[in-house]
C-alpha atoms as a PDB file:
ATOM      1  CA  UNK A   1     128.133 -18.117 173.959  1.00  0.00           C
ATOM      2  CA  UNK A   2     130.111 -17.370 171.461  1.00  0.00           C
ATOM      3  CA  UNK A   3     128.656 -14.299 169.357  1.00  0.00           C
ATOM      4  CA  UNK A   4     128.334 -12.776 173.079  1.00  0.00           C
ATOM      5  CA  UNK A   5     132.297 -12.495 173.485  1.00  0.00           C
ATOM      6  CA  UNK A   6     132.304  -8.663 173.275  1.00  0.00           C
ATOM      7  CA  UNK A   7     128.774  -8.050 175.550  1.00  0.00           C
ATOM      8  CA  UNK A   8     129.160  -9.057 179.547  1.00  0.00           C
ATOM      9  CA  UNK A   9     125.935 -11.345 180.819  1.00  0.00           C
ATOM     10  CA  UNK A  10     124.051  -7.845 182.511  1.00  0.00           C
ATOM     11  CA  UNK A  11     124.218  -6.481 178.774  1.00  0.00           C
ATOM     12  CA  UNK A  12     122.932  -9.878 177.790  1.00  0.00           C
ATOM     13  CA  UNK A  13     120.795 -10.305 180.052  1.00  0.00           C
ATOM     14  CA  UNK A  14     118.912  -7.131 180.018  1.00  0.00           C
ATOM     15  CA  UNK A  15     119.220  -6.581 175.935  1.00  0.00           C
ATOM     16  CA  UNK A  16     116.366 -10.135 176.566  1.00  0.00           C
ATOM     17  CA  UNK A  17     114.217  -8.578 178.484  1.00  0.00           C
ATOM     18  CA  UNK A  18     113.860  -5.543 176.294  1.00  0.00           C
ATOM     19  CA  UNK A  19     113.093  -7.876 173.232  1.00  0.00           C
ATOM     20  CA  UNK A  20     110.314  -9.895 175.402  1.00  0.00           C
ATOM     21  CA  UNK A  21     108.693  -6.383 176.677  1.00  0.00           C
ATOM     22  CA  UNK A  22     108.839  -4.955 172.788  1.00  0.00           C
ATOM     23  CA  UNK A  23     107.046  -8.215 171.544  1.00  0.00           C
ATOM     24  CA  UNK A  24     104.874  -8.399 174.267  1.00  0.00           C
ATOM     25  CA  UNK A  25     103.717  -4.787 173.780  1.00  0.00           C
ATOM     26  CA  UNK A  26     102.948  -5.597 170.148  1.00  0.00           C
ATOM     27  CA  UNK A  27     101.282  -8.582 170.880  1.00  0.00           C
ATOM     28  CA  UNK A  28      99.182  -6.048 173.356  1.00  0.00           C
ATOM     29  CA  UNK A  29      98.687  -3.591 170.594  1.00  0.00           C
ATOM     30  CA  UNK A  30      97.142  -6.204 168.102  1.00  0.00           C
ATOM     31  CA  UNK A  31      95.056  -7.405 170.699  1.00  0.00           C
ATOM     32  CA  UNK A  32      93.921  -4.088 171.197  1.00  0.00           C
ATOM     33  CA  UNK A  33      93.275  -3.917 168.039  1.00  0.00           C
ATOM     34  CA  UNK A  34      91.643  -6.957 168.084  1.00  0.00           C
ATOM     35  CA  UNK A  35      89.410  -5.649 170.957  1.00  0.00           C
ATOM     36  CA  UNK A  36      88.052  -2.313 169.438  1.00  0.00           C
ATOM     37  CA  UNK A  37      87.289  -3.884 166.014  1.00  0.00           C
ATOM     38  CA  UNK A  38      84.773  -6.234 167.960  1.00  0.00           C
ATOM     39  CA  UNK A  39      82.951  -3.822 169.035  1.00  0.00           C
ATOM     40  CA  UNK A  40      82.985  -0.990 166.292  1.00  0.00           C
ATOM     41  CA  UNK A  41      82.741  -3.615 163.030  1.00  0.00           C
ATOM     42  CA  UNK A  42      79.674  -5.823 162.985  1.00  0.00           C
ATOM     43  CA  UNK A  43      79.583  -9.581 162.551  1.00  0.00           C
ATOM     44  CA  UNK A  44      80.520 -10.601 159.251  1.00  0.00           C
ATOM     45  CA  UNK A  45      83.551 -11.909 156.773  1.00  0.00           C
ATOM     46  CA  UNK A  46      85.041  -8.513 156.854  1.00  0.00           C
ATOM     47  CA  UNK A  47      85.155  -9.035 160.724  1.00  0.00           C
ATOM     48  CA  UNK A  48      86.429 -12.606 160.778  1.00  0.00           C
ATOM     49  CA  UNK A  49      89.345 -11.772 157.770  1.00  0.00           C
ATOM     50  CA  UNK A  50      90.519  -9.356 159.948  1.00  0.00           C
ATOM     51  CA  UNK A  51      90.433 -11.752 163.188  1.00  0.00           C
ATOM     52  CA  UNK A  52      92.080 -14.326 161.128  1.00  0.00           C
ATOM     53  CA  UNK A  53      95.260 -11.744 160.094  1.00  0.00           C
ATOM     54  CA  UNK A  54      95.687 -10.723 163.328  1.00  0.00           C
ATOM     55  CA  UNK A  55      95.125 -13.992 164.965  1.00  0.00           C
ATOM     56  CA  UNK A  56      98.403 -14.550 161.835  1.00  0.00           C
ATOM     57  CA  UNK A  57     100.782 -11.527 163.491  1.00  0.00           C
ATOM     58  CA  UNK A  58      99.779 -12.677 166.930  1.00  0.00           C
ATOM     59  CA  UNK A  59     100.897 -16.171 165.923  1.00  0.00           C
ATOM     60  CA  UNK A  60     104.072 -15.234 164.325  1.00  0.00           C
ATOM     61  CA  UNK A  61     105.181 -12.821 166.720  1.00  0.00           C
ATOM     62  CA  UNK A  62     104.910 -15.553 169.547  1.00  0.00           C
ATOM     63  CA  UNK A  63     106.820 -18.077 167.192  1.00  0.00           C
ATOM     64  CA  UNK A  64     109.243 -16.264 166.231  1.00  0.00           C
ATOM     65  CA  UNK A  65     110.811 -14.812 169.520  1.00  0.00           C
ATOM     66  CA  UNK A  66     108.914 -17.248 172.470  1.00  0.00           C
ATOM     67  CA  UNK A  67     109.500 -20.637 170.658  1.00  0.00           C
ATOM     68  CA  UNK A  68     113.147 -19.169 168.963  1.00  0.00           C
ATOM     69  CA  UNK A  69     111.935 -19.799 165.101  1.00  0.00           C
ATOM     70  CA  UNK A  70     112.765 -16.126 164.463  1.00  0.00           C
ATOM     71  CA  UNK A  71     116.193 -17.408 165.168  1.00  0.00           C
ATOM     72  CA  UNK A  72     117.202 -20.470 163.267  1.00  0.00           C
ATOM     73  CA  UNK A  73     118.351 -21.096 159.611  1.00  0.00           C
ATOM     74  CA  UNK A  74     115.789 -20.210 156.732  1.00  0.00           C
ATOM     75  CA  UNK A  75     115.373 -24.099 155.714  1.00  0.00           C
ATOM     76  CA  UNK A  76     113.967 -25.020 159.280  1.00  0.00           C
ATOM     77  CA  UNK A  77     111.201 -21.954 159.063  1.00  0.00           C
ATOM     78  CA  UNK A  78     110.036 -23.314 155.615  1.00  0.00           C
ATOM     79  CA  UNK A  79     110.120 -27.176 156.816  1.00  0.00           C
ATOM     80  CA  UNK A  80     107.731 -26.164 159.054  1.00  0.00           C
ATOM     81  CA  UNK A  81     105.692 -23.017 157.563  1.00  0.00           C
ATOM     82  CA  UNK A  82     104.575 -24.908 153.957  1.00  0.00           C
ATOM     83  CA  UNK A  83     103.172 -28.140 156.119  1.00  0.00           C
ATOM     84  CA  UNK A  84     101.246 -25.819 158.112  1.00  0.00           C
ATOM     85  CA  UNK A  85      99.903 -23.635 154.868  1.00  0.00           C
ATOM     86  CA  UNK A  86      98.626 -26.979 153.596  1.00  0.00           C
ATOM     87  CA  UNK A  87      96.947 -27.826 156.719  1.00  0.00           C
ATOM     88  CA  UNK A  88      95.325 -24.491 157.189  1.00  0.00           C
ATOM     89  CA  UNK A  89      94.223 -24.557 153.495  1.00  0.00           C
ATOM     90  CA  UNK A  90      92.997 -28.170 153.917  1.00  0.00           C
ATOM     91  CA  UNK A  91      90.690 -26.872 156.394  1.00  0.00           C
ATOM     92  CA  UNK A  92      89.778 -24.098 154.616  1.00  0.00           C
ATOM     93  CA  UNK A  93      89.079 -26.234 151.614  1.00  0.00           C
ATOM     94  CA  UNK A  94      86.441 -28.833 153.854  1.00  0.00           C
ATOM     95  CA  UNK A  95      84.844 -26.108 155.174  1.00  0.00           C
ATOM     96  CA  UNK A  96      83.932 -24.318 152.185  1.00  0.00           C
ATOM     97  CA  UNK A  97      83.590 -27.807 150.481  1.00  0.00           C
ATOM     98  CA  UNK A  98      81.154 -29.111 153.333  1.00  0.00           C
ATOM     99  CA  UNK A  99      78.853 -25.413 153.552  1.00  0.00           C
ATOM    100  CA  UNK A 100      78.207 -26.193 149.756  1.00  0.00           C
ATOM    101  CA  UNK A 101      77.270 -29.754 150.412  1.00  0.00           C
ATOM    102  CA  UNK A 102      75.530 -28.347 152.902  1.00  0.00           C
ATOM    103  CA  UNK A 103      73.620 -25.718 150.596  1.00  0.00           C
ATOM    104  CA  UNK A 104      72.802 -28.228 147.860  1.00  0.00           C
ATOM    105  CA  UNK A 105      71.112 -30.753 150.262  1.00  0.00           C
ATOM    106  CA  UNK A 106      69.001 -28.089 151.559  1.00  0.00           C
ATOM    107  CA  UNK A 107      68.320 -26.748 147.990  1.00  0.00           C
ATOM    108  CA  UNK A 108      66.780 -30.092 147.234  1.00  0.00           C
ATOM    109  CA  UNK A 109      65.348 -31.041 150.096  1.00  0.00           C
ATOM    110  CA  UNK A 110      67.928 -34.006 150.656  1.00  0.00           C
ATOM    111  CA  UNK A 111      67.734 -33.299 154.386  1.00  0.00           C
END
């Protein structure tokens, strides 16, 4: 490898495993996190927005250092973060878009 010149393979080596135990101790901490606001917050959209962000930093934090995104060049990140912001809002956008369907048939008694 050649930005390794200067650090022998044991430096290498173990300078990996400390970056896979630091991510995988804060991917531990947010699901910690995760755990206790289940069971102090009740059931509601404050609840699920907060799921949903840290369901976000889980997902990045697995991205970026077990699939190697964190690595590569800032044009391959954004090829494949803005397709994936559009399909997440697409969802977002039938869901809300099908509960109000939804509403309005009940409203008049469509169903």
């Amino acid at each position: 490898m050649a930005h390794d010149i200067n650090m022998d393979k044991g430096e290498a080596h173990k300078a990996k495993i400390k970056k896979i135990i630091q991510v995988t101790i804060i991917l531990s901490v947010v699901t910690g996190i995760e755990f206790v606001f289940a069971f102090i917050m009740d059931a509601g959209t404050a609840r699920t927005a907060l799921f949903f962000i840290l369901t976000i930093v889980k997902a990045y934090f697995i991205i970026s250092e077990f699939m190697h995104l964190g690595h590569e060049v800032n044009a391959l990140k954004w090829s494949i973060i803005f397709p994936l912001a559009f399909i997440l809002w697409l969802i977002v956008a039938l869901l809300v878009e099908g509960d109000t369907v939804y509403q309005l048939r009940e409203l008049f008694n469509l169903l």
